[in-house]
Protein backbone atom coordinates (compact mmCIF):
# COMPACT_ATOMS: atom_id res chain seq x y z
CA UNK A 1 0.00 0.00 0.00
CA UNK A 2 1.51 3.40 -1.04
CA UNK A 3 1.63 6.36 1.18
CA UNK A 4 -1.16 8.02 1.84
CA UNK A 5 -1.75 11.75 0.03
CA UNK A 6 -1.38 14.39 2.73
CA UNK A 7 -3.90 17.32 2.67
CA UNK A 8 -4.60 20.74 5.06
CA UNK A 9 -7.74 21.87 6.16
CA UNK A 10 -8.50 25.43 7.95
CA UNK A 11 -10.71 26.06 9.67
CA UNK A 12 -11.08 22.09 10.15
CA UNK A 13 -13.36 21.89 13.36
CA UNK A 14 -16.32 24.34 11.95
CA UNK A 15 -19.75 23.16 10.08
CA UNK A 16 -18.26 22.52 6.92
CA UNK A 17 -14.44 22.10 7.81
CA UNK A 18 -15.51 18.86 9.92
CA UNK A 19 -17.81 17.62 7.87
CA UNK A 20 -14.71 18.05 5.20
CA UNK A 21 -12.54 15.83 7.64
CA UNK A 22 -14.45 13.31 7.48
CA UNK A 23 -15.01 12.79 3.90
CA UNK A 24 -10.87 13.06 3.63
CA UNK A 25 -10.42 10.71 6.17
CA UNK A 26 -12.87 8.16 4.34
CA UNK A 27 -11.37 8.46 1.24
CA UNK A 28 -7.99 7.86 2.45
CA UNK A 29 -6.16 10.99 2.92
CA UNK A 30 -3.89 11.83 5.79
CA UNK A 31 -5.30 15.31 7.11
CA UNK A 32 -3.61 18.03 8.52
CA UNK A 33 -6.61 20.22 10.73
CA UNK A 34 -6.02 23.52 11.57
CA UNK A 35 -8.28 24.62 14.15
CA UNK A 36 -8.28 28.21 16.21
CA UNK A 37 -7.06 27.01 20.10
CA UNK A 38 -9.69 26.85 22.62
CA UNK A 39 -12.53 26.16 20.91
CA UNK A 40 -15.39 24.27 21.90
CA UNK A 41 -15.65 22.88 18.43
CA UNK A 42 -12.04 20.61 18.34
CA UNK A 43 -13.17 18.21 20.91
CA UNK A 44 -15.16 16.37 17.91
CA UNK A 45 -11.65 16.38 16.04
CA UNK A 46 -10.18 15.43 19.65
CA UNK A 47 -12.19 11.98 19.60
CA UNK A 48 -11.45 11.14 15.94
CA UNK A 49 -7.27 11.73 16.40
CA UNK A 50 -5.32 8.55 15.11
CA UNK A 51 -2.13 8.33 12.49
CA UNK A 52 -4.19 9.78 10.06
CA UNK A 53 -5.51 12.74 11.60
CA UNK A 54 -3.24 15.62 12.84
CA UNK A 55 -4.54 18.53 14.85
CA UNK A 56 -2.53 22.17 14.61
CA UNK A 57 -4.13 24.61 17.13
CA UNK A 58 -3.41 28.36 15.25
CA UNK A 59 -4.65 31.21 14.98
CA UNK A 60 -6.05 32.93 11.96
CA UNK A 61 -3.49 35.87 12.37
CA UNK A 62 -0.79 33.53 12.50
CA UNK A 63 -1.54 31.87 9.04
CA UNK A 64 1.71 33.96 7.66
CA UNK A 65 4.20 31.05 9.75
CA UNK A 66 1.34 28.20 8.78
CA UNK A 67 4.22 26.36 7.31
CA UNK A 68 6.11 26.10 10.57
CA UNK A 69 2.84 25.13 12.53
CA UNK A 70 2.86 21.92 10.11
CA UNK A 71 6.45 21.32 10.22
CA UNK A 72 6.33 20.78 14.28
CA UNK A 73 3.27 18.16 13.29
CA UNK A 74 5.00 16.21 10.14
CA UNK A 75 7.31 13.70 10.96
CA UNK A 76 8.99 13.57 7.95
CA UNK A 77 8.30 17.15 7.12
CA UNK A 78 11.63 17.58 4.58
CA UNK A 79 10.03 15.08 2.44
CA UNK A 80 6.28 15.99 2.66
CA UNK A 81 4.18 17.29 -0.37
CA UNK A 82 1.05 18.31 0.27
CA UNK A 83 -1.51 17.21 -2.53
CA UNK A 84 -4.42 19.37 -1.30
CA UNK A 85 -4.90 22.53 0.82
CA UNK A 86 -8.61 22.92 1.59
CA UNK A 87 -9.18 26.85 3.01
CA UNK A 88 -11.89 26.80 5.33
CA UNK A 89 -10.82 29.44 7.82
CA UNK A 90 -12.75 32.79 8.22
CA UNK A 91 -13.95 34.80 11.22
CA UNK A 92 -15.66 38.17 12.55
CA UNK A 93 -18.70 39.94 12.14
CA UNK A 94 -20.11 39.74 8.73
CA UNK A 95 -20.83 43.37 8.74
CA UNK A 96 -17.48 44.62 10.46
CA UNK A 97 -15.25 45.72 7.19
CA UNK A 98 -11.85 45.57 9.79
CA UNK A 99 -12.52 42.33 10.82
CA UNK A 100 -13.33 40.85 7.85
CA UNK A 101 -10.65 42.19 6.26
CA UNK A 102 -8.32 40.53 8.28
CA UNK A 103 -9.45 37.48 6.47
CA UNK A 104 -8.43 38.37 2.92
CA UNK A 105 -4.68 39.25 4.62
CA UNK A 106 -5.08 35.40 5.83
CA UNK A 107 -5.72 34.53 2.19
CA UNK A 108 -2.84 35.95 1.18
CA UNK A 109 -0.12 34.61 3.92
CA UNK A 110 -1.94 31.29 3.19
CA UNK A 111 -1.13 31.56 -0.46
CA UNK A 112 2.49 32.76 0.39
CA UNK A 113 3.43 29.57 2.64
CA UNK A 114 1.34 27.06 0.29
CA UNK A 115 4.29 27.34 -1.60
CA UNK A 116 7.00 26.55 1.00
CA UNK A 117 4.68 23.72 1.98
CA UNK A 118 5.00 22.84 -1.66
CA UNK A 119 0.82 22.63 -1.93
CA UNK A 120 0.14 21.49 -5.81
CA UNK A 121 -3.42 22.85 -5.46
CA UNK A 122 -5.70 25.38 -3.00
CA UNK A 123 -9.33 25.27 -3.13
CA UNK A 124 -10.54 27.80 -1.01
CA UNK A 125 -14.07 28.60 0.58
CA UNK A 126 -15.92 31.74 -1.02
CA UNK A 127 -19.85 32.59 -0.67
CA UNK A 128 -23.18 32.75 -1.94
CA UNK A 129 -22.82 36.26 -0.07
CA UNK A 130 -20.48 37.53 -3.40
CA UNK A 131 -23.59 37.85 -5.41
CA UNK A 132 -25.44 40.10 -3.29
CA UNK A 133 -29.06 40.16 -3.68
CA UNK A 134 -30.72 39.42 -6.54
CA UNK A 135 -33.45 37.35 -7.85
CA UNK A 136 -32.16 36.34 -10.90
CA UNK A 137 -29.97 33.03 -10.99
CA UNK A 138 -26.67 33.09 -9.78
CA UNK A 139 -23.87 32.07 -12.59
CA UNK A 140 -20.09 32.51 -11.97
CA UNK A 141 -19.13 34.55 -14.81
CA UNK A 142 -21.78 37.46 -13.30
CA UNK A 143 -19.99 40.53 -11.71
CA UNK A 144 -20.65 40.12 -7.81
CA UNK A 145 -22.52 42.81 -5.84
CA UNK A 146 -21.13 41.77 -2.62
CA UNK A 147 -23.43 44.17 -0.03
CA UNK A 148 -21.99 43.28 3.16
CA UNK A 149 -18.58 43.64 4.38
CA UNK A 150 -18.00 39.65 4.63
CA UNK A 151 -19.41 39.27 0.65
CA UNK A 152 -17.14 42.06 -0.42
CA UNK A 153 -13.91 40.49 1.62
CA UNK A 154 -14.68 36.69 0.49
CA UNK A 155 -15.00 38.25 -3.47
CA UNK A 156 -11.85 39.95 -2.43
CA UNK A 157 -9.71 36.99 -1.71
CA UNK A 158 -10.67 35.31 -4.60
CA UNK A 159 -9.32 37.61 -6.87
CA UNK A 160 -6.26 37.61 -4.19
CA UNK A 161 -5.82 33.94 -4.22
CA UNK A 162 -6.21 34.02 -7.98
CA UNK A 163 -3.81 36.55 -8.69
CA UNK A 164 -0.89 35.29 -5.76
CA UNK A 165 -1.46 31.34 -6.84
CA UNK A 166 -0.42 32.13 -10.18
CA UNK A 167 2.68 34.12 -9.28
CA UNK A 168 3.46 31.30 -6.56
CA UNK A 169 2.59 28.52 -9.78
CA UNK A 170 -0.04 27.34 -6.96
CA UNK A 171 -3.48 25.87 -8.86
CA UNK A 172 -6.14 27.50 -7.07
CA UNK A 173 -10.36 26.97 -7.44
CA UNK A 174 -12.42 29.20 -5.71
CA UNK A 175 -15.89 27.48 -4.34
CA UNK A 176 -18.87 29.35 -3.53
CA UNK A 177 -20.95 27.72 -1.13
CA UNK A 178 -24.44 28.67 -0.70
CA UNK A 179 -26.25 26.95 2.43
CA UNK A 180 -25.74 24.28 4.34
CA UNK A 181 -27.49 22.02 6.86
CA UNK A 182 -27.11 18.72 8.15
CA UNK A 183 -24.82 17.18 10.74
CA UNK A 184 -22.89 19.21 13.30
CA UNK A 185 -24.72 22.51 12.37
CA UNK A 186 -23.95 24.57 15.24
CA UNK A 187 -26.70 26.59 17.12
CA UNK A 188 -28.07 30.13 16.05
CA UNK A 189 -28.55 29.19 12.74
CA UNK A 190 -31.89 29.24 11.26
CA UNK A 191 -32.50 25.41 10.45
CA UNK A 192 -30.67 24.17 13.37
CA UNK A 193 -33.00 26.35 15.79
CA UNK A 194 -36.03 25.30 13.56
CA UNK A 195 -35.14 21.47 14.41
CA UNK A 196 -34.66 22.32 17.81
CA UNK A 197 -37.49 24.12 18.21
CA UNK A 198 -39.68 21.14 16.52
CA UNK A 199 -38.28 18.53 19.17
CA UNK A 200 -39.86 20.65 21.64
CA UNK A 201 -42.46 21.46 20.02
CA UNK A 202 -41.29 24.94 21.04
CA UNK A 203 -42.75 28.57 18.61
CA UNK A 204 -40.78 29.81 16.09
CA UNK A 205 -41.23 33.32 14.63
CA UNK A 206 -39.66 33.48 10.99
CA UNK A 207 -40.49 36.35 8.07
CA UNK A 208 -42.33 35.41 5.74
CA UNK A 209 -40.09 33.14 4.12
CA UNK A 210 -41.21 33.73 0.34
CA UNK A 211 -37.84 34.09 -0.74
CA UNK A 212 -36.06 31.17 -2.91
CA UNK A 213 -33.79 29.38 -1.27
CA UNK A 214 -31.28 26.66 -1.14
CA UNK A 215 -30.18 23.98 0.97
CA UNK A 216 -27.35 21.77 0.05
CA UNK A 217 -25.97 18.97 2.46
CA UNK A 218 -22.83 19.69 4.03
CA UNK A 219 -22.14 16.34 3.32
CA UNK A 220 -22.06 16.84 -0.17
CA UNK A 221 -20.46 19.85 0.21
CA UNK A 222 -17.41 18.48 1.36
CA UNK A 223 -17.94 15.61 -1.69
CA UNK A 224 -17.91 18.39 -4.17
CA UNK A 225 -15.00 19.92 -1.94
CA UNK A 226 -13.11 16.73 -2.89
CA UNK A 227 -13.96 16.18 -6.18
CA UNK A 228 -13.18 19.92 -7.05
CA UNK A 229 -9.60 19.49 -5.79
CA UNK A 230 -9.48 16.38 -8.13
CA UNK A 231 -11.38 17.06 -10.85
CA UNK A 232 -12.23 21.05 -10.73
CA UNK A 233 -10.24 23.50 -13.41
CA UNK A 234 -7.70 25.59 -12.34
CA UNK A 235 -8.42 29.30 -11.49
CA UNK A 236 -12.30 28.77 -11.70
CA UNK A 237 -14.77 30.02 -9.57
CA UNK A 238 -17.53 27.06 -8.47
CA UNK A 239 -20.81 27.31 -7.00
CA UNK A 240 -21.05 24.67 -4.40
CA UNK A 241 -24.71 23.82 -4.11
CA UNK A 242 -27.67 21.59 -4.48
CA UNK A 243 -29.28 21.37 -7.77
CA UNK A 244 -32.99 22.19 -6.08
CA UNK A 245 -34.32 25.81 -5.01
CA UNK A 246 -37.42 26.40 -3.94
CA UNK A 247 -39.40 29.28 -1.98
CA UNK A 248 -37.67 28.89 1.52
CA UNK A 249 -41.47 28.69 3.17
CA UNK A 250 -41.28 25.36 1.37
CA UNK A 251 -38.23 23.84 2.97
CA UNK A 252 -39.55 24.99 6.18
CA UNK A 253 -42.95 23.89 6.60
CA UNK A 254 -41.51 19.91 4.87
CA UNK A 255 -38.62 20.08 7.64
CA UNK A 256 -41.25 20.19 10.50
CA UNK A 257 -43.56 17.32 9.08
CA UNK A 258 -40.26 15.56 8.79
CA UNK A 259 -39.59 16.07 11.96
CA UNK A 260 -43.20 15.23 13.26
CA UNK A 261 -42.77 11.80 11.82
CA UNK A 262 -39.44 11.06 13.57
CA UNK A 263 -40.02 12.29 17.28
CA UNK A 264 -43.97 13.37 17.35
CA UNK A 265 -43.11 16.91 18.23
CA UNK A 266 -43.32 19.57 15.47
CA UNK A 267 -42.71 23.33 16.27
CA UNK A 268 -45.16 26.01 15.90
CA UNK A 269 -43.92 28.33 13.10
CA UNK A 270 -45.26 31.86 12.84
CA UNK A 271 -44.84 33.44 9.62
CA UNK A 272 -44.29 36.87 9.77
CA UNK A 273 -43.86 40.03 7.02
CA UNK A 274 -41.52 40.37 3.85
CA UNK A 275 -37.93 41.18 3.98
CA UNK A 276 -36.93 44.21 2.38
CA UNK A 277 -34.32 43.18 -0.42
CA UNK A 278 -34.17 39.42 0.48
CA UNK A 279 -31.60 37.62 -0.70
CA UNK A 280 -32.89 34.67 -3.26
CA UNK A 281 -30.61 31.54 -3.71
CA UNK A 282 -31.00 30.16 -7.33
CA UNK A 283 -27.63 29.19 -8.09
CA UNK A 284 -26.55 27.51 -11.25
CA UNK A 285 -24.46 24.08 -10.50
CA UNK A 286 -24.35 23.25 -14.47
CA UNK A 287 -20.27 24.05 -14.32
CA UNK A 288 -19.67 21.60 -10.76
CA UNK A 289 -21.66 19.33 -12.34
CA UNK A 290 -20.10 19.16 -15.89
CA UNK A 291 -15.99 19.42 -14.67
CA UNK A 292 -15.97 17.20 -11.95
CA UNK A 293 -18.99 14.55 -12.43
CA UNK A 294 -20.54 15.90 -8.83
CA UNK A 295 -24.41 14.40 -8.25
CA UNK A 296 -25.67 14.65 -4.38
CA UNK A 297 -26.07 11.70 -2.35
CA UNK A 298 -27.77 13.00 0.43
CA UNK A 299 -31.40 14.59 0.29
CA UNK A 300 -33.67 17.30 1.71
CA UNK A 301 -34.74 14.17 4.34
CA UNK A 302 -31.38 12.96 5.00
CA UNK A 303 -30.33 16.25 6.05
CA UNK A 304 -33.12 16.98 8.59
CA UNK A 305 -33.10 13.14 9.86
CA UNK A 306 -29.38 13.88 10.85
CA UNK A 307 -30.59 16.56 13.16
CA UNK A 308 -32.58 13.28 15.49
């Protein structure tokens, strides 16, 4: 049996970073997690540690010495290559244009030490939130409207990763993920305090929910993750989502009958009024689908049975 290929997730103990972990670790690959120390998240990577699975507490601030962070965890760090580096990482208030920018100057120190760490390719995380809002279908050759400081900072890095990974000879792909759900979703987000609320059979006040929506598992999230690192073209910008949208009012009022079925609780959603500009998620997976063969495997039910 040949060694195993060595990858680096940031950000490895979040929604989607873990859920990335584990699809790595079942495929094979010998993961390097870099989680931010102290939080209440890396206890799940804590219990899954073996030969395999290597944990580097960091900060995000300190991604410009990354490379020496994953030196002191290699054993044979001189003669390490790193197939994959997955970029998860990201942090501060969404609307806070300081804090989120000190997540493009991440990007960039990334970029810098992929290249000591001799990284053949980078696919890093951007956002549905690059697109700003509009009702039209989202495509990745439109010209984002980022409205909030975290849409304009994740559009930003792209182009920064772009630009750097070419000057470093680094392949990069740049993923836009739209939403998620499914196992490990942490609390305060909308559909995990929707199931929670239906187990108790607890009130929920929402707006009116016409908007469209989409809901991908993160499951399959970190499946087109992996297949985008294998498959996806360099320098291309992905959406990363399910191939279903549907007015959000839709996915809500199906999740608590789900749920119903499963524990006998449901929870008592009151719809409330419009949102002024909404954002609408319609995105167009034609390009995911077509490069790297990517179908989903898990659907709307298997993500809100995961939640029981």
């Amino acid at each position: 049996m040949g060694e195993k290929r060595k990858v680096i997730v940031t950000g490895a103990a979040g929604f989607g970073g873990f859920n990335l972990c584990l699809e790595l670790l079942k495929e094979g690959f010998e993961v390097y997690a870099i989680v931010r120390p102290m939080s209440k998240h890396n206890k799940r990577l804590e219990k899954l540690r073996n030969d395999s699975l290597h944990i580097i507490e960091m900060e995000r601030d300190d991604m410009g010495i990354l490379a020496a962070f994953v030196a002191n965890a290699c054993d044979d760090f001189k003669n390490a290559t790193f197939d994959y580096l997955f970029h998860m990482m990201w942090g501060g208030d969404r609307y806070d244009m300081d804090m989120q920018m000190q997540n493009v100057i991440a990007t960039y120190d990334l970029v810098k030490q992929a290249k000591i760490l001799d990284v053949k390719r980078i696919i890093a995380a951007g956002s549905q939130a690059e697109y700003g809002s509009i009702y039209e279908e989202q495509r990745e050759d439109m010209e984002p409207k980022a409205e909030s400081a975290y849409g304009k900072c994740k559009d930003l890095s792209g182009k920064l990763l772009f630009r750097v990974g070419k000057e470093q000879n680094i392949e990069c792909i740049w993923a836009r993920i739209f939403s998620l759900i499914g196992p490990y979703e942490e609390n305060g987000r909308m559909f995990k305090d929707l199931m929670d609320s239906a187990k108790k059979g607890k009130t929920m006040k929402l707006s009116s929910c016409k908007q469209i929506w989409n809901y991908m598992d993160a499951r399959d999230m970190a499946r087109a993750f992996i297949l985008l690192a294998e498959h996806g073209k360099e320098f291309e910008i992905y959406n990363v989502a399910s191939s279903t949208s549907r007015p959000l009012r839709e996915y809500t009022d199906k999740a608590n009958e789900i749920a119903y079925s499963i524990c006998g609780n449901k929870a008592t959603i009151e719809y409330g009024e419009d949102l002024k500009n909404p954002v609408n998620l319609n995105p167009d997976i034609s390009k995911l689908k077509n490069d790297t063969g990517f179908s989903e495997k898990y659907n709307f039910e298997d993500s809100v049975k995961s939640y029981f």
